[in-house]
C-alpha atoms as a PDB file:
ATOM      1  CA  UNK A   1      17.933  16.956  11.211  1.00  0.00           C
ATOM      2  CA  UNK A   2      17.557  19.401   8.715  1.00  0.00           C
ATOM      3  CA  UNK A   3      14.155  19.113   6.383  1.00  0.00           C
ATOM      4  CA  UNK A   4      15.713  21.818   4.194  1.00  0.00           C
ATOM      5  CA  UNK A   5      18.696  19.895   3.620  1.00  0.00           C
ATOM      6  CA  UNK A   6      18.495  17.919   0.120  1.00  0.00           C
ATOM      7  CA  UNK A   7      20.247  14.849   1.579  1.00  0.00           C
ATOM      8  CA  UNK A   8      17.765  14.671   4.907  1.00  0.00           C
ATOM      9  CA  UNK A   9      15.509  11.702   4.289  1.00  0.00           C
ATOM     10  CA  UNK A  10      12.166  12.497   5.729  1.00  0.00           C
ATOM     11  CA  UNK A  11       8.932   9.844   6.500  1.00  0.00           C
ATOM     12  CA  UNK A  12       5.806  10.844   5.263  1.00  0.00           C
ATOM     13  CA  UNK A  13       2.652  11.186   7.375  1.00  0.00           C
ATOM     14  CA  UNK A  14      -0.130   8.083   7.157  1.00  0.00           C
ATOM     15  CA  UNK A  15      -3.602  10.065   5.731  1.00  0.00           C
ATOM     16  CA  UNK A  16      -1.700  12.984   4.665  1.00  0.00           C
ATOM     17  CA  UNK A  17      -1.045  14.136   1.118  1.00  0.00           C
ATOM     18  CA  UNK A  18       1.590  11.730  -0.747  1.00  0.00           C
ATOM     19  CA  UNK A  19       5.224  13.310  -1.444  1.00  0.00           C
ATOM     20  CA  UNK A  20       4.567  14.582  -5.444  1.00  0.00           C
ATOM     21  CA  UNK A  21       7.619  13.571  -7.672  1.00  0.00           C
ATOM     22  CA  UNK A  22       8.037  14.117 -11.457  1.00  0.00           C
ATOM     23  CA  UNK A  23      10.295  11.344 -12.694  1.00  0.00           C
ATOM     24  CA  UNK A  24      12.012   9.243 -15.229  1.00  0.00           C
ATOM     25  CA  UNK A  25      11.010   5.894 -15.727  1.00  0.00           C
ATOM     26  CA  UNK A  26      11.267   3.102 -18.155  1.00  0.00           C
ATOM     27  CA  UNK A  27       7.805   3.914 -19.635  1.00  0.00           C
ATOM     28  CA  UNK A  28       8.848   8.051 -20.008  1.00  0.00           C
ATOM     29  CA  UNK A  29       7.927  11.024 -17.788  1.00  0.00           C
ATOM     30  CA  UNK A  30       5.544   9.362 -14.462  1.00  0.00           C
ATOM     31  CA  UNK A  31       4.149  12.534 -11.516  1.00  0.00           C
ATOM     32  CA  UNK A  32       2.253  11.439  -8.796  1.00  0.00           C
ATOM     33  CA  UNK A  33      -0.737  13.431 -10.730  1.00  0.00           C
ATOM     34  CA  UNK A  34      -0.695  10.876 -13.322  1.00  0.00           C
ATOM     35  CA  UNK A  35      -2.242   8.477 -11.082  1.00  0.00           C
ATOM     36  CA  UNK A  36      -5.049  10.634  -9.888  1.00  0.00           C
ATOM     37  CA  UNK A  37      -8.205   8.787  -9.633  1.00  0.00           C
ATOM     38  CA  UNK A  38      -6.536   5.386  -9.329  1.00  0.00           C
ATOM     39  CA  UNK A  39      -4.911   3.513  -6.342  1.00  0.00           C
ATOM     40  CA  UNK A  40      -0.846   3.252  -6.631  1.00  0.00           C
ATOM     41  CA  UNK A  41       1.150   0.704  -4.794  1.00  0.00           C
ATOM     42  CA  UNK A  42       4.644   2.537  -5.406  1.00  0.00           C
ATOM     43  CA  UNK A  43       7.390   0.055  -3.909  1.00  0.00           C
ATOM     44  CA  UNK A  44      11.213   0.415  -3.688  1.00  0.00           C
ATOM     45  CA  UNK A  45      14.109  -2.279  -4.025  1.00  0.00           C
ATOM     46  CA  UNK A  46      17.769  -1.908  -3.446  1.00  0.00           C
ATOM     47  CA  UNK A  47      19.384  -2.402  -6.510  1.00  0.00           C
ATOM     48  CA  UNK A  48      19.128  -4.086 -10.325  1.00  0.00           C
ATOM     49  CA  UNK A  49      20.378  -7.256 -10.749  1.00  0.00           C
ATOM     50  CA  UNK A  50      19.547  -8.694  -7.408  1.00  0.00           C
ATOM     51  CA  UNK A  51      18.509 -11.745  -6.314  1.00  0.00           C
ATOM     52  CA  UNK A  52      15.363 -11.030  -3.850  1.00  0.00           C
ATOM     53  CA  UNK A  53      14.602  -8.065  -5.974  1.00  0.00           C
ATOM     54  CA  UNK A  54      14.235 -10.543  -9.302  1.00  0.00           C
ATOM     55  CA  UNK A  55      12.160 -12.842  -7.391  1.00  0.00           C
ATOM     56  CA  UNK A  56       9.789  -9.790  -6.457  1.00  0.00           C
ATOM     57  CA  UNK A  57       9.873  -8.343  -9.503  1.00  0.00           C
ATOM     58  CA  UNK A  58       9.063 -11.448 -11.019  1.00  0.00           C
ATOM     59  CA  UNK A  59       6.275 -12.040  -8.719  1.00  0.00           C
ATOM     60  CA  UNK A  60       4.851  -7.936  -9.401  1.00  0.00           C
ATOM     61  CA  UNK A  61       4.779  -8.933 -13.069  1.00  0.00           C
ATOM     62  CA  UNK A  62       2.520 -11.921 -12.303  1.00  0.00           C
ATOM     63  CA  UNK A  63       0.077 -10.231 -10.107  1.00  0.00           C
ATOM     64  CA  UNK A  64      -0.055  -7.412 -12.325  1.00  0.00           C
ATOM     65  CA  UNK A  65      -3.632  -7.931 -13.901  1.00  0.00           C
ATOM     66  CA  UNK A  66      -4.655  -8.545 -10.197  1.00  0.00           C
ATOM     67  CA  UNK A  67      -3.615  -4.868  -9.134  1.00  0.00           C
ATOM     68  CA  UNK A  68      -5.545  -3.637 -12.581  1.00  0.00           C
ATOM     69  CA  UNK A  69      -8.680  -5.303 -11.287  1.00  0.00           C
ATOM     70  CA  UNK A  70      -8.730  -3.696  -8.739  1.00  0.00           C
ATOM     71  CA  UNK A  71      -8.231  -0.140  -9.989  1.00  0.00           C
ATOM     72  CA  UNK A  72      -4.583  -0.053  -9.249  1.00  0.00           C
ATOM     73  CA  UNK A  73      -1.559   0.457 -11.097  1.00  0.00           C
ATOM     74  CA  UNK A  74       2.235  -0.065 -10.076  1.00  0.00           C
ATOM     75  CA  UNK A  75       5.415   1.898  -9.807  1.00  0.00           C
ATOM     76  CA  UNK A  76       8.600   0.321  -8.743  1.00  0.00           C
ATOM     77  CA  UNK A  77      11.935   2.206  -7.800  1.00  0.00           C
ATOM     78  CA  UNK A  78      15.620   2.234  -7.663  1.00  0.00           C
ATOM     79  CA  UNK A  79      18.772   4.455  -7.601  1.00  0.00           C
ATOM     80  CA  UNK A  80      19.712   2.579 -10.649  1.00  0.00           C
ATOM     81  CA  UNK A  81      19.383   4.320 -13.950  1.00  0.00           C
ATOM     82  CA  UNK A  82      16.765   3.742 -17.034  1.00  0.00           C
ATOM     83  CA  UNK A  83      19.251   1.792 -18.802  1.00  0.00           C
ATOM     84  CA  UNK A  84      20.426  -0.614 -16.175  1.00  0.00           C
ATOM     85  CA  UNK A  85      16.255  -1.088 -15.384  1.00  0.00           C
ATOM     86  CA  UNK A  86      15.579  -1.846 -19.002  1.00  0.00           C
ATOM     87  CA  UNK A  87      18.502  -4.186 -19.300  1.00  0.00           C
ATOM     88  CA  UNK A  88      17.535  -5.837 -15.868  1.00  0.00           C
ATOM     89  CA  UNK A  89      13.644  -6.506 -16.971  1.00  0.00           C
ATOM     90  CA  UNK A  90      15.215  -8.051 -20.257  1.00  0.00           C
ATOM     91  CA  UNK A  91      16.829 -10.220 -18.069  1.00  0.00           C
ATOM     92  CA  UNK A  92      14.051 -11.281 -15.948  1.00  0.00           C
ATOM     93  CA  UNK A  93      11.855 -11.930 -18.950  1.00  0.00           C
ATOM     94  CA  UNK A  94      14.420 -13.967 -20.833  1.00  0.00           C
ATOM     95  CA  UNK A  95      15.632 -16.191 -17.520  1.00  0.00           C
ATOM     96  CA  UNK A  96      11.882 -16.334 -15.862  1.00  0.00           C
ATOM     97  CA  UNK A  97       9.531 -16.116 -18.547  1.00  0.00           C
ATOM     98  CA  UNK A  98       7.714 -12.819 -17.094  1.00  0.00           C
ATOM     99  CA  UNK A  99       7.376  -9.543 -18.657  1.00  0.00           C
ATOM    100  CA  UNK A 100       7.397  -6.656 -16.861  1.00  0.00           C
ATOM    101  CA  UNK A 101       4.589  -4.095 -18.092  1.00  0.00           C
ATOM    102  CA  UNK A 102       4.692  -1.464 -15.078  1.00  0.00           C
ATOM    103  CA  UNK A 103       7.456   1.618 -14.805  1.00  0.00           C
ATOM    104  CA  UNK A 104      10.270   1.898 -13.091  1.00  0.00           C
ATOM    105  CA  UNK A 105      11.682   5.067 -11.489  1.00  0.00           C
ATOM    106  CA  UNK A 106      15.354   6.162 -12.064  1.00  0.00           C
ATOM    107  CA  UNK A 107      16.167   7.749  -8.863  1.00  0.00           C
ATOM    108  CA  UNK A 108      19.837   8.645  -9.427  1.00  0.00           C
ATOM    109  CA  UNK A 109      19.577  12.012  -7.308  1.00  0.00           C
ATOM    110  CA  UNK A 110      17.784   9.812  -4.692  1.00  0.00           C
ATOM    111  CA  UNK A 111      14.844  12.664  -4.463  1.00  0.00           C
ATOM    112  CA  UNK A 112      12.176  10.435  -4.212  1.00  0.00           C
ATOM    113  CA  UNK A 113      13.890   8.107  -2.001  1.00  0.00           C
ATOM    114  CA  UNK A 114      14.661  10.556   0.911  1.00  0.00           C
ATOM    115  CA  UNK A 115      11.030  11.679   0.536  1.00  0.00           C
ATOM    116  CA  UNK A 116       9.187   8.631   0.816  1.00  0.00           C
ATOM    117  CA  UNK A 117      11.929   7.933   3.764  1.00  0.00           C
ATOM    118  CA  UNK A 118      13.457   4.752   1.710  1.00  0.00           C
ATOM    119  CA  UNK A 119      17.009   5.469   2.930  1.00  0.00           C
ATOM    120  CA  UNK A 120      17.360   4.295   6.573  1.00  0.00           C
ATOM    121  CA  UNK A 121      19.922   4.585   8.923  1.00  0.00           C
ATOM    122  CA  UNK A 122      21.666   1.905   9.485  1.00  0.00           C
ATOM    123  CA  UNK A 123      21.506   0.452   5.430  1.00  0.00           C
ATOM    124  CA  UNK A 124      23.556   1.475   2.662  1.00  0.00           C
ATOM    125  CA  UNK A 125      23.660   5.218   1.909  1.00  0.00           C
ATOM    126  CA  UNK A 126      23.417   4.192  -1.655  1.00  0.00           C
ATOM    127  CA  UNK A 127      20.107   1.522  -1.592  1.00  0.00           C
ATOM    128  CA  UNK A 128      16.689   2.267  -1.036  1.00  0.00           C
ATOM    129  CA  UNK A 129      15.717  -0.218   1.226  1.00  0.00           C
ATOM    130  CA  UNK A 130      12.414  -2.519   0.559  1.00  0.00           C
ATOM    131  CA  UNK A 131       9.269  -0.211   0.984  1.00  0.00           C
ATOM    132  CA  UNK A 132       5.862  -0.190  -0.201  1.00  0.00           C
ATOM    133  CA  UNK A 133       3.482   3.012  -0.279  1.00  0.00           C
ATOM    134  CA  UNK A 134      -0.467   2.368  -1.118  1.00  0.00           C
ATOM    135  CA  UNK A 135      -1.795   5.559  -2.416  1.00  0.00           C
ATOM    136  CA  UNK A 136      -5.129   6.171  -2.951  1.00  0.00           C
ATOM    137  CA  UNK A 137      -6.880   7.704  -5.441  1.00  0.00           C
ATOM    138  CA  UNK A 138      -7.055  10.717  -4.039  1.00  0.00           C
ATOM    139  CA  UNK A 139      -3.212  11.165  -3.675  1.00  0.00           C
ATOM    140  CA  UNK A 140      -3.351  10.053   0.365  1.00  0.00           C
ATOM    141  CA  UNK A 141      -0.690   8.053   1.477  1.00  0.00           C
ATOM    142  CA  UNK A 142      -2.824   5.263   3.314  1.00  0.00           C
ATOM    143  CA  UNK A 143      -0.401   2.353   4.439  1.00  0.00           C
ATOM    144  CA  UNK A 144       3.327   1.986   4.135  1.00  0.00           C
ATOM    145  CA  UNK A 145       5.418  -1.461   4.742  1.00  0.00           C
ATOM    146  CA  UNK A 146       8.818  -1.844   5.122  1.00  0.00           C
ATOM    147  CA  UNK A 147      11.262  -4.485   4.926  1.00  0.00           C
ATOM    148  CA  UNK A 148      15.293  -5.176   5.486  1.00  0.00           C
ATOM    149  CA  UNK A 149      16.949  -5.961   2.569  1.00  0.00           C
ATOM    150  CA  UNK A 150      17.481  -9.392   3.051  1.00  0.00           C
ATOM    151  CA  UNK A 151      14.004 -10.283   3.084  1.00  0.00           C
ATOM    152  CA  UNK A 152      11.598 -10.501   0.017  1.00  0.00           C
ATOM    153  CA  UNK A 153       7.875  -9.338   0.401  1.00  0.00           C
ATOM    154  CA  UNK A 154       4.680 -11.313  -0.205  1.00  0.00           C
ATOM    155  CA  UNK A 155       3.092  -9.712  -3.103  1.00  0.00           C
ATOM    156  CA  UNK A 156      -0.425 -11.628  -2.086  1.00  0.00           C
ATOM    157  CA  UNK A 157       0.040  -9.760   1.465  1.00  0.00           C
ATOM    158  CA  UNK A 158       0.266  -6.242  -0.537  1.00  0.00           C
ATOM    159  CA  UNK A 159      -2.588  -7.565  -3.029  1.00  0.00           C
ATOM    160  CA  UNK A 160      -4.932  -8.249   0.714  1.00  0.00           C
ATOM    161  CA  UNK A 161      -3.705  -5.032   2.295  1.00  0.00           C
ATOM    162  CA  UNK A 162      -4.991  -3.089  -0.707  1.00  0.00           C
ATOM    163  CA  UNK A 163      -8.161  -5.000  -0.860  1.00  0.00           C
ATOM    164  CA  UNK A 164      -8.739  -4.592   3.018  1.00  0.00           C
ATOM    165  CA  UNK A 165      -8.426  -0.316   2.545  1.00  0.00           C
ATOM    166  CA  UNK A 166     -10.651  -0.554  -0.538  1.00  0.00           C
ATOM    167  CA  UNK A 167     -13.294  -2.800   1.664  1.00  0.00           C
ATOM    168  CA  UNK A 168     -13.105  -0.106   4.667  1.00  0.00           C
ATOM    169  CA  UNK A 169     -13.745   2.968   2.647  1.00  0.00           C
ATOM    170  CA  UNK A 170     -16.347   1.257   1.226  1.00  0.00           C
ATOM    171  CA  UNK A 171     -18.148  -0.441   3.911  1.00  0.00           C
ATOM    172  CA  UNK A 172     -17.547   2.214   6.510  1.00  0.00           C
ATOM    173  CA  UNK A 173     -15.671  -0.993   8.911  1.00  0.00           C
ATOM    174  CA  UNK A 174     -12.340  -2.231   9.653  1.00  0.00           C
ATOM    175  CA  UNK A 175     -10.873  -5.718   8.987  1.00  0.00           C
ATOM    176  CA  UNK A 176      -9.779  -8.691  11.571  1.00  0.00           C
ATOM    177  CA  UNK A 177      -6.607 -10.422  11.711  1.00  0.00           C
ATOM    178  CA  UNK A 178      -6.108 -12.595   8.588  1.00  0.00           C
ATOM    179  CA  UNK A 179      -8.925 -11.098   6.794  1.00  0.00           C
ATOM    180  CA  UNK A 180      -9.409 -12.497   3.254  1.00  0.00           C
ATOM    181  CA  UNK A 181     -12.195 -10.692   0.722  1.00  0.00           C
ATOM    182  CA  UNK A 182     -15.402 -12.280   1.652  1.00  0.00           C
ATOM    183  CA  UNK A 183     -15.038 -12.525   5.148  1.00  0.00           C
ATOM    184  CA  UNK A 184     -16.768 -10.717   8.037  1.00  0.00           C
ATOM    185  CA  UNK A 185     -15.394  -7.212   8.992  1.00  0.00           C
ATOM    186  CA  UNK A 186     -15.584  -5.489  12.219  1.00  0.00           C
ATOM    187  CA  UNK A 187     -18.499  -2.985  13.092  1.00  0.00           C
ATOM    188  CA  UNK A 188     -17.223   0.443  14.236  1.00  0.00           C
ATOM    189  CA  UNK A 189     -16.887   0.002  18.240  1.00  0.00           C
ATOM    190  CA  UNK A 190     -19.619   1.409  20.708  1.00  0.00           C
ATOM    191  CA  UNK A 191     -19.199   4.982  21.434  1.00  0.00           C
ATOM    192  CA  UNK A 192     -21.161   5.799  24.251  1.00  0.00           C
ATOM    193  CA  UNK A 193     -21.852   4.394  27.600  1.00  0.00           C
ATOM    194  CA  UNK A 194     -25.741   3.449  26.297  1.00  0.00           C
ATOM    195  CA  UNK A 195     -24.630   2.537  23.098  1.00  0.00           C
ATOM    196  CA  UNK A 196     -22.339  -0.201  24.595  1.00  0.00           C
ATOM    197  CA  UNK A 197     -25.599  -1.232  27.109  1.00  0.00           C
ATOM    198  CA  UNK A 198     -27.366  -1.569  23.984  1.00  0.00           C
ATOM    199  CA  UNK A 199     -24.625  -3.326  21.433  1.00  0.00           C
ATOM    200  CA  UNK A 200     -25.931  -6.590  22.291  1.00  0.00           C
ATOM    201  CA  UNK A 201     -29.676  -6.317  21.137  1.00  0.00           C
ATOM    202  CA  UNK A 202     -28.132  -3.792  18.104  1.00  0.00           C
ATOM    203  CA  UNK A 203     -26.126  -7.024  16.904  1.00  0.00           C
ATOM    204  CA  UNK A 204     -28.977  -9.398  17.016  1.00  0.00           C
ATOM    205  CA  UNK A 205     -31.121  -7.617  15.269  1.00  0.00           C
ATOM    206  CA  UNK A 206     -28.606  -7.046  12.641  1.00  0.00           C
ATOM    207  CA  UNK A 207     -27.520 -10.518  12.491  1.00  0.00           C
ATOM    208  CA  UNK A 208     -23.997  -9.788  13.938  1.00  0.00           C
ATOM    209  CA  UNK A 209     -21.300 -11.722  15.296  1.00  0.00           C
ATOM    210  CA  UNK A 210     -21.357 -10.102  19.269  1.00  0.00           C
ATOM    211  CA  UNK A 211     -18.194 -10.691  20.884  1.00  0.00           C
ATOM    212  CA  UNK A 212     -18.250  -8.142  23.480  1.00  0.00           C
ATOM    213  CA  UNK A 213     -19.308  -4.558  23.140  1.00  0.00           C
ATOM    214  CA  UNK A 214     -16.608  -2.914  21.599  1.00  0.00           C
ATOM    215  CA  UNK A 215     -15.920  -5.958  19.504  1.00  0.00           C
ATOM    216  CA  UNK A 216     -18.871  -7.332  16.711  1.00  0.00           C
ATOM    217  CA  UNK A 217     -18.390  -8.582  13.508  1.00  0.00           C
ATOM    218  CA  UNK A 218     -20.801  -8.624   9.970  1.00  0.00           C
ATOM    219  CA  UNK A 219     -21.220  -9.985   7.212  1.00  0.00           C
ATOM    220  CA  UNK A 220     -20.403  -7.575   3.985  1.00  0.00           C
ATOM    221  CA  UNK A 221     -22.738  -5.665   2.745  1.00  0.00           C
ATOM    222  CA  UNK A 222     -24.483  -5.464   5.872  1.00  0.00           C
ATOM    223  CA  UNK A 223     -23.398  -2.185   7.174  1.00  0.00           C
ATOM    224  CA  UNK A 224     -25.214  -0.324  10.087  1.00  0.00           C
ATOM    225  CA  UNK A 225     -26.994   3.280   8.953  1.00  0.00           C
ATOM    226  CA  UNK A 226     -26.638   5.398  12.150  1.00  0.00           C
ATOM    227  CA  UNK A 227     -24.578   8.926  11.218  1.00  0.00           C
ATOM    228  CA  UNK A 228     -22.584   8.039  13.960  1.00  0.00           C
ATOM    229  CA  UNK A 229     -21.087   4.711  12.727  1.00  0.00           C
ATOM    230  CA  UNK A 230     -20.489   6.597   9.641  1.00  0.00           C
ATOM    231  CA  UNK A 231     -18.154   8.822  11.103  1.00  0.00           C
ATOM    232  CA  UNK A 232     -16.222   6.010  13.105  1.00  0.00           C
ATOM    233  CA  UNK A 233     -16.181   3.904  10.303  1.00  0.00           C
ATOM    234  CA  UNK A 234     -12.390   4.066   9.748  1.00  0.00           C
ATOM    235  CA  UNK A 235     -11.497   4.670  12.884  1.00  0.00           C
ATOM    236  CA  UNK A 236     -12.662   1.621  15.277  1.00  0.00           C
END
């Protein structure tokens, strides 16, 4: 594989700098600049005028104001031209009753697609399959999802994932299985031979949940001090 080639679809790199574009959209000119300072949930579908796709798109438009809360906007994505989006999001707001206020990318020269690794082997040559990117606000790539195109994504699942990242950067942790805003997260693990003698008493006295050494859970808000948690913070 040739990464020089135009037509070589690449994967971008988890905590490394987020593929820049400069495209067309339904809302005008979108770069990857524009979104500096905000998170981005940038997510691809096959084609306009599909069946999952209307039922996620649908479901995007609902959620929207939930994204905004949070401090993040959407982008969504096709080889499909302006035209064909804006006549598709007519559709969806005349059949289902849901307007669709976010952009869409026109992707005819598939650019963005092969760099965001949305054409995979094995699918059409001419369909991005169903991917989601979370961005953050400093342009870092921080979590990508991907899905065949026969099944349709939960939006709530992408709303959770986004709220779990924000949580760890903030609270210097990482979150459990299932983990739901509000619940306990999971204190960066023991890093030393002493330190895991002495996780025990550590949790009591913070008022941790002690599983085993490597594995203690607390409440939000309740975050341990020591430099050294800071660093492992979002890496337990």
């Amino acid at each position: 594989m040739n990464p020089n080639d135009p037509k070589t679809t690449t994967l971008p790199g988890l905590g490394q700098p987020a593929p820049a574009f400069e495209v067309k959209t339904t809302h005008g000119i979108r770069r990857l600049a524009d979104y500096q300072g905000r998170w981005l949930v940038l997510f691809s579908h096959p084609a306009d005028f599909t069946p999952v796709c209307t039922t996620e798109f649908a479901a995007f438009a609902r959620a929207h104001p939930r994204f905004e809360a949070l401090g993040c906007d959407l982008l969504g994505l096709s080889i499909d031209s302006t035209h064909a989006h804006i006549a598709w999001m007519r559709s969806i707001e005349a059949s289902l009753g849901v307007k669709v206020e976010f952009p869409i990318i026109e992707d005819l020269s598939m650019e963005v697609s092969r760099a965001y690794g949305m054409l995979q082997p094995g699918a059409s040559d001419t369909a991005a399959v169903r991917a989601v990117f979370v961005i953050d606000p400093h342009g870092v790539l921080r979590a990508m999802l991907y899905y065949p195109m026969s099944s349709g994504r939960s939006i709530d699942e992408i709303v959770r994932l986004l709220q779990s990242l924000q949580t760890c950067d903030a609270e210097k942790c990482a979150t459990p299985e299932g983990w739901q805003p509000g619940d306990p997260v999971i204190v960066p693990p023991a890093a030393t031979m002493q330190e895991a003698a002495e996780r025990r008493a550590k949790a009591e006295s913070e008022g941790w949940e002690y599983i085993d050494y490597y594995l203690c859970k607390r409440p939000l808000g309740r975050r341990a001090e020591s430099p050294q948690d800071a660093v492992r913070g979002n890496t337990p």
